[in-house]
PDB file of N, CA and C in Angstrom:
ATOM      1  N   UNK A   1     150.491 124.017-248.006  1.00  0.00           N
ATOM      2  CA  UNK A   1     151.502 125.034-247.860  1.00  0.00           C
ATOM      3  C   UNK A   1     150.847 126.408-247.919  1.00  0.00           C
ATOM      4  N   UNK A   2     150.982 127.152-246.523  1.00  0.00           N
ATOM      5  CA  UNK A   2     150.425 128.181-246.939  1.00  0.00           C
ATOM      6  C   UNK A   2     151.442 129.673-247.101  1.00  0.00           C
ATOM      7  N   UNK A   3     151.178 130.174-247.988  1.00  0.00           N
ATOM      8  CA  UNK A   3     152.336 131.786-248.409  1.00  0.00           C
ATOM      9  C   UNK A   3     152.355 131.869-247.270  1.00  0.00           C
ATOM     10  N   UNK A   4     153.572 132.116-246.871  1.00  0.00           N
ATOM     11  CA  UNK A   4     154.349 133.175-245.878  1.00  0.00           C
ATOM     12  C   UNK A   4     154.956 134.628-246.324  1.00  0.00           C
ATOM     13  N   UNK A   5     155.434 134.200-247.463  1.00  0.00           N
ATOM     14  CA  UNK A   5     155.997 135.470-248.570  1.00  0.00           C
ATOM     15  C   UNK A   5     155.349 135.827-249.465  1.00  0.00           C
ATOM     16  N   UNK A   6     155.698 137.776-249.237  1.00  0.00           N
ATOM     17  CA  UNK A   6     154.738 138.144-250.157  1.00  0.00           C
ATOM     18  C   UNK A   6     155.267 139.390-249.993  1.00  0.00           C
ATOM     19  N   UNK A   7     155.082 140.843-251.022  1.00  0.00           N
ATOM     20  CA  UNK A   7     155.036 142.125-251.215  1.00  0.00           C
ATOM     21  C   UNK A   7     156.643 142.291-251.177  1.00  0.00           C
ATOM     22  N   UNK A   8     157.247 143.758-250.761  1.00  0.00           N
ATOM     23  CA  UNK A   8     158.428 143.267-250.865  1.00  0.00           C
ATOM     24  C   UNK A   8     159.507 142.268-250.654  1.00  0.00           C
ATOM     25  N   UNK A   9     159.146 141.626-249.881  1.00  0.00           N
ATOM     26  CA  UNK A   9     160.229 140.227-249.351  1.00  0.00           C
ATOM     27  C   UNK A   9     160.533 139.486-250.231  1.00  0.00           C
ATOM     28  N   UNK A  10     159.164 139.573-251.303  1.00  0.00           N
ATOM     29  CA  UNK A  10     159.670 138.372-252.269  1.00  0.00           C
ATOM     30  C   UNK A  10     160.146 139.752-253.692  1.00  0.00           C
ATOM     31  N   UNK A  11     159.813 140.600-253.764  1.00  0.00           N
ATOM     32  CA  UNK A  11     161.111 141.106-254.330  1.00  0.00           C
ATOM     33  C   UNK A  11     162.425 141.505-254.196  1.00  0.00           C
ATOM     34  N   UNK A  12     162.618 141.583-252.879  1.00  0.00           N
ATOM     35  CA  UNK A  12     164.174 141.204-252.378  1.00  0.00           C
ATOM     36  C   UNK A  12     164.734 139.961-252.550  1.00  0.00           C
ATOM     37  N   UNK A  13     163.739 138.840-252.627  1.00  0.00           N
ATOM     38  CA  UNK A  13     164.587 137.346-252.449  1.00  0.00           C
ATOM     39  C   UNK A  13     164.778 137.276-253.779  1.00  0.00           C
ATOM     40  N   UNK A  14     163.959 137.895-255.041  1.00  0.00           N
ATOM     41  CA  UNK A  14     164.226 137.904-256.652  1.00  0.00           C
ATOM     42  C   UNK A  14     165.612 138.566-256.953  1.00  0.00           C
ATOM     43  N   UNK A  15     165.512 140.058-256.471  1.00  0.00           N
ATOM     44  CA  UNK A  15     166.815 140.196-256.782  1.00  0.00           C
ATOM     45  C   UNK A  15     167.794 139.884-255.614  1.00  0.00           C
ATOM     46  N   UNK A  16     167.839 139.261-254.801  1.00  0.00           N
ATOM     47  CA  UNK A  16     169.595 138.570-253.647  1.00  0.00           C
ATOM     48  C   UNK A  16     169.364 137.172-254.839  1.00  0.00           C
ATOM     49  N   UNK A  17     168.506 136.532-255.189  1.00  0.00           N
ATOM     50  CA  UNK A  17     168.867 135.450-255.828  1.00  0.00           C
ATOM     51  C   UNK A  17     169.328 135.306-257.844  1.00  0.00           C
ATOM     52  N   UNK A  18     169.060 136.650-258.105  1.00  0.00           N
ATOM     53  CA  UNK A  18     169.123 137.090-259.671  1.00  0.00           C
ATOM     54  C   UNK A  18     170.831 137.525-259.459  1.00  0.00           C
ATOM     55  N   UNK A  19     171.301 138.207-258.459  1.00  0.00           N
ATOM     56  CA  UNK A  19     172.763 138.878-258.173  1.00  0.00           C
ATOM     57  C   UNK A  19     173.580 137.641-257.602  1.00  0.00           C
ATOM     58  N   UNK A  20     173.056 136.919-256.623  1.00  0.00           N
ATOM     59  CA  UNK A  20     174.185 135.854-256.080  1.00  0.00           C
ATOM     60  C   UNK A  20     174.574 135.006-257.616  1.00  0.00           C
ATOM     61  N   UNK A  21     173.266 134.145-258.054  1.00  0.00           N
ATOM     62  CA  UNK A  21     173.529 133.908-259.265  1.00  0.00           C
ATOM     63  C   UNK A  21     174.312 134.146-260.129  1.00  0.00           C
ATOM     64  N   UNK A  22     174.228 135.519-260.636  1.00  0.00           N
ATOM     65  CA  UNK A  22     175.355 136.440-261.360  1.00  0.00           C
ATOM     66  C   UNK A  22     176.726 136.643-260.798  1.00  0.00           C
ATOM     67  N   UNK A  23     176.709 136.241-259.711  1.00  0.00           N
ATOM     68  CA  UNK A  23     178.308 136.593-259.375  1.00  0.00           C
ATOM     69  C   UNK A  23     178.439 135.201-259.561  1.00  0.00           C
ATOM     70  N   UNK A  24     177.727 134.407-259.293  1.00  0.00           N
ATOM     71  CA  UNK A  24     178.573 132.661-259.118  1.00  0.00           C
ATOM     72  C   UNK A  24     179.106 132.591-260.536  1.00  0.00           C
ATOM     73  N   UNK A  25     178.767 132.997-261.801  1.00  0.00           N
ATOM     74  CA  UNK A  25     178.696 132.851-262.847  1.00  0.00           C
ATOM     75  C   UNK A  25     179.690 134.333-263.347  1.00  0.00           C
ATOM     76  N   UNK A  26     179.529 135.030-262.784  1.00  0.00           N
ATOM     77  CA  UNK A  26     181.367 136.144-262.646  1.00  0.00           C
ATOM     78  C   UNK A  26     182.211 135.487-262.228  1.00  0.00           C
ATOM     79  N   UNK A  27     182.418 135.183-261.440  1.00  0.00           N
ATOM     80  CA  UNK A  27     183.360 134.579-260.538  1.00  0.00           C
ATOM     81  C   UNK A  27     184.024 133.206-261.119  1.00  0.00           C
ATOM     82  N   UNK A  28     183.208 132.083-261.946  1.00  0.00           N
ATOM     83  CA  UNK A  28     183.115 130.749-262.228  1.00  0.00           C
ATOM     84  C   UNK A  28     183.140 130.117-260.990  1.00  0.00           C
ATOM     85  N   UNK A  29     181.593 130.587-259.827  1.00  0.00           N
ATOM     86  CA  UNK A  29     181.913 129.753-258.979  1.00  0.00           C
ATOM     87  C   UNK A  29     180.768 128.793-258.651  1.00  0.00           C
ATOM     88  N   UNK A  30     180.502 127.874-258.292  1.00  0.00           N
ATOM     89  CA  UNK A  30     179.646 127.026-257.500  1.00  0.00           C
ATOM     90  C   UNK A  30     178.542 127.380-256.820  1.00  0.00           C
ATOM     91  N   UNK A  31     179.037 128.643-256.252  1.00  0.00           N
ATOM     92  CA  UNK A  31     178.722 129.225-254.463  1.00  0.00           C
ATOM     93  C   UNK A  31     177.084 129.933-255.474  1.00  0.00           C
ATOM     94  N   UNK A  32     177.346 130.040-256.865  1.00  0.00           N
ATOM     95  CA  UNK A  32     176.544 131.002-257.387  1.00  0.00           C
ATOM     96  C   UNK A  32     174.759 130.085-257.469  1.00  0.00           C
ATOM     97  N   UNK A  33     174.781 128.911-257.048  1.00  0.00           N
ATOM     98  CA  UNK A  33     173.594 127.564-257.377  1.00  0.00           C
ATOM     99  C   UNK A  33     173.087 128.379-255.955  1.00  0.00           C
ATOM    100  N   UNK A  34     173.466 129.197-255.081  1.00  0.00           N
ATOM    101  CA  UNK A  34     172.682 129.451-254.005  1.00  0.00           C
ATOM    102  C   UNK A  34     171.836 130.278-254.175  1.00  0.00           C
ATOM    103  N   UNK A  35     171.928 130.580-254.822  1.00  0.00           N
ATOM    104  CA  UNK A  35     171.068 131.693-255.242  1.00  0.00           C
ATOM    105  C   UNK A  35     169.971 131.306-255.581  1.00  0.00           C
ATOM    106  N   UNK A  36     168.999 129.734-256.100  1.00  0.00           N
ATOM    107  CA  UNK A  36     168.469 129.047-256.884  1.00  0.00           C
ATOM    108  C   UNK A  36     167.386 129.324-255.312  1.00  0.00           C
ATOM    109  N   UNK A  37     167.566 129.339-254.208  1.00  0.00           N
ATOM    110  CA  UNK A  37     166.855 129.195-252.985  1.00  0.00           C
ATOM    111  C   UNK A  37     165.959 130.476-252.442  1.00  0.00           C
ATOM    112  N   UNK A  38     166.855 131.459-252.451  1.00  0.00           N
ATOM    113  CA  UNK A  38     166.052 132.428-252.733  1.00  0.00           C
ATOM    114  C   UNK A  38     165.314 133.091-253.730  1.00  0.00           C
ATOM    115  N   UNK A  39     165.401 132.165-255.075  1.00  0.00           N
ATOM    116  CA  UNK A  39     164.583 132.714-256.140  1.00  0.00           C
ATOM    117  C   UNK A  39     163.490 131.927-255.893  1.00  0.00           C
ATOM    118  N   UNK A  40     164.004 130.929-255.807  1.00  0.00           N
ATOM    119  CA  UNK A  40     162.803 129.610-255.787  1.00  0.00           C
ATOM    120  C   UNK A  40     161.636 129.815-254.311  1.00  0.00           C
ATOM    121  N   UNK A  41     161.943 130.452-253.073  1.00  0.00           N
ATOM    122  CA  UNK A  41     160.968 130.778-251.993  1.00  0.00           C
ATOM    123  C   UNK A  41     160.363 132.103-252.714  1.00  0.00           C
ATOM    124  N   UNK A  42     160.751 133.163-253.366  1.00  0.00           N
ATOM    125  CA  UNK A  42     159.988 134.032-253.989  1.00  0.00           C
ATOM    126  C   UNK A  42     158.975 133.093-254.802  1.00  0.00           C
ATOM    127  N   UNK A  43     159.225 132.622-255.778  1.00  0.00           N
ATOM    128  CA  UNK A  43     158.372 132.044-256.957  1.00  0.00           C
ATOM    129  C   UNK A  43     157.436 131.221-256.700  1.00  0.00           C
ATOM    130  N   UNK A  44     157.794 130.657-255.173  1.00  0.00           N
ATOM    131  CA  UNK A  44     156.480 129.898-254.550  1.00  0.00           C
ATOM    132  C   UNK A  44     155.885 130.613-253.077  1.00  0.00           C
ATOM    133  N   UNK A  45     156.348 131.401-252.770  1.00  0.00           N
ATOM    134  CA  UNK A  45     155.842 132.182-252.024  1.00  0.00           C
ATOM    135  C   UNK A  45     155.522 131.655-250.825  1.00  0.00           C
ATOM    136  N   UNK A  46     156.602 130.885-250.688  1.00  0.00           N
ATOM    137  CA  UNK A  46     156.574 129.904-249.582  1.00  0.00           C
ATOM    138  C   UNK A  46     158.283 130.141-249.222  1.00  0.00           C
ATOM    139  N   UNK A  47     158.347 130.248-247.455  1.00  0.00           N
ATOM    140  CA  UNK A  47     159.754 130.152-246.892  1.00  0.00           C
ATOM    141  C   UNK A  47     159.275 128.917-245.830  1.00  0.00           C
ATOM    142  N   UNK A  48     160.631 127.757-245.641  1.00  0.00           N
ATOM    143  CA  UNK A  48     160.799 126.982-245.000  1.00  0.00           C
ATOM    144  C   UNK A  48     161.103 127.389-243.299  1.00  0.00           C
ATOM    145  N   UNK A  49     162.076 128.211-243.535  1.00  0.00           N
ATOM    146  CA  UNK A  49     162.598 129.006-242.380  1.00  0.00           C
ATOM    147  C   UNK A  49     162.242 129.734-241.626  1.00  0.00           C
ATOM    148  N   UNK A  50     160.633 130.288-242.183  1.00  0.00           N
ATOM    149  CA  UNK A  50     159.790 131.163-241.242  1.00  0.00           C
ATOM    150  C   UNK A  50     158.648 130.302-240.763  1.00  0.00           C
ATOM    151  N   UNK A  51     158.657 129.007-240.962  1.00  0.00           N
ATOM    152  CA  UNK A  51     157.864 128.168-240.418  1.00  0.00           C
ATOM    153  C   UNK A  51     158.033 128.009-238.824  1.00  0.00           C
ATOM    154  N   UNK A  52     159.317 128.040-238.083  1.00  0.00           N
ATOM    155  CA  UNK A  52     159.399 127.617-236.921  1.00  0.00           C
ATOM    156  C   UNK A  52     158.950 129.266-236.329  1.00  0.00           C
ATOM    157  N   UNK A  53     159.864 130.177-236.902  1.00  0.00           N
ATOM    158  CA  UNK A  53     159.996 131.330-236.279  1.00  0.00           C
ATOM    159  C   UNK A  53     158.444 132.434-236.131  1.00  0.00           C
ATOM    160  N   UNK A  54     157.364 131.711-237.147  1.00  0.00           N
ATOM    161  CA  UNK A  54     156.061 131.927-237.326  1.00  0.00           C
ATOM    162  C   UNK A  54     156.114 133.347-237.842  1.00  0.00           C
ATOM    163  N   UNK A  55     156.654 133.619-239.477  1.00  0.00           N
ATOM    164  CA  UNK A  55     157.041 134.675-239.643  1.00  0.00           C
ATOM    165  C   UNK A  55     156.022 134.510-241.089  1.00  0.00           C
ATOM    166  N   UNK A  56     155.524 135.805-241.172  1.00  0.00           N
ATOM    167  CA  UNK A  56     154.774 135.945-242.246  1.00  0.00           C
ATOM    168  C   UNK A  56     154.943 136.771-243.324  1.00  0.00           C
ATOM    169  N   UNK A  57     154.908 137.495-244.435  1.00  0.00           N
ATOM    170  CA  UNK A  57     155.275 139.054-244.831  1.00  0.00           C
ATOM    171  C   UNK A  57     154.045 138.972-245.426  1.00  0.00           C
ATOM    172  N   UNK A  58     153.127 137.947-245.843  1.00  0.00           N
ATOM    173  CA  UNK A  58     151.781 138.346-246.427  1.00  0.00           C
ATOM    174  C   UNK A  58     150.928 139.224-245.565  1.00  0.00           C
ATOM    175  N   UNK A  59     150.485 139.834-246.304  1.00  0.00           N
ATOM    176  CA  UNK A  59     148.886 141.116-245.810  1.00  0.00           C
ATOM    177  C   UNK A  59     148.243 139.634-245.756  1.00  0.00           C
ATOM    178  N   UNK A  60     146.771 139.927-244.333  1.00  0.00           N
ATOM    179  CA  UNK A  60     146.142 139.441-243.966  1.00  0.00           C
ATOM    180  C   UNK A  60     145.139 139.652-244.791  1.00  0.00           C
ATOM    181  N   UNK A  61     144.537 138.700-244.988  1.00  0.00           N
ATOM    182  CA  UNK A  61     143.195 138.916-245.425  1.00  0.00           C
ATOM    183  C   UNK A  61     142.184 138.661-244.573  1.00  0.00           C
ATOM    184  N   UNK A  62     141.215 139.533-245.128  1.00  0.00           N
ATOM    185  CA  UNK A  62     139.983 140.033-244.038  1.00  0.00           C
ATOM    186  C   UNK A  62     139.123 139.507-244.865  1.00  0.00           C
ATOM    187  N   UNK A  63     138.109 138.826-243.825  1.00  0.00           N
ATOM    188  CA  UNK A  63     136.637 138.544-244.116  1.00  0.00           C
ATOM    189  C   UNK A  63     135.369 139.917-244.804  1.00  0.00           C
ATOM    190  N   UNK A  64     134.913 139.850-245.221  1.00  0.00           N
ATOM    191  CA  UNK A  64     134.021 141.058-245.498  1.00  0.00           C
ATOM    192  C   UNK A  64     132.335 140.321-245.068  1.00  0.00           C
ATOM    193  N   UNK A  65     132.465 139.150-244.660  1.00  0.00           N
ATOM    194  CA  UNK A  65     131.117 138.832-244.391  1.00  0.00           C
ATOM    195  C   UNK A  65     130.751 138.833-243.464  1.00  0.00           C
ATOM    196  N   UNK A  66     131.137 139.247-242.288  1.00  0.00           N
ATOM    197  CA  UNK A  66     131.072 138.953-240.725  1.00  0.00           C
ATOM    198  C   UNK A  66     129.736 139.429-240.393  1.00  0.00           C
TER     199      UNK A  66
END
């Protein structure tokens, strides 16, 4: 598995998944376990969904030995 996510993206997916959370749990609702998806692609720094679309947010890393 290699990171796709990284720098801000995965602090946006921390907090959309820290707030959905919190409302499911305002609300008493269900809908709030969705949130568990976007915390969880931050924390592994891995997205499923940018696999087809070949989407990256990590900085490249460069060789320095060339």
């Amino acid at each position: 598995m290699k990171a796709n996510v990284g720098g801000l993206d995965k602090k946006l997916r921390i907090a959309a998944g820290i707030i959905i959370i919190a409302a499911g749990a305002f609300f008493k609702s269900w809908w709030g376990a969705v949130g568990i998806i976007p915390l969880a692609t931050a924390l592994i720094n891995w997205c499923p969904a940018y696999l087809p679309l070949g989407i990256s947010t990590c900085k490249a890393k460069t060789s320095d030995t060339e």
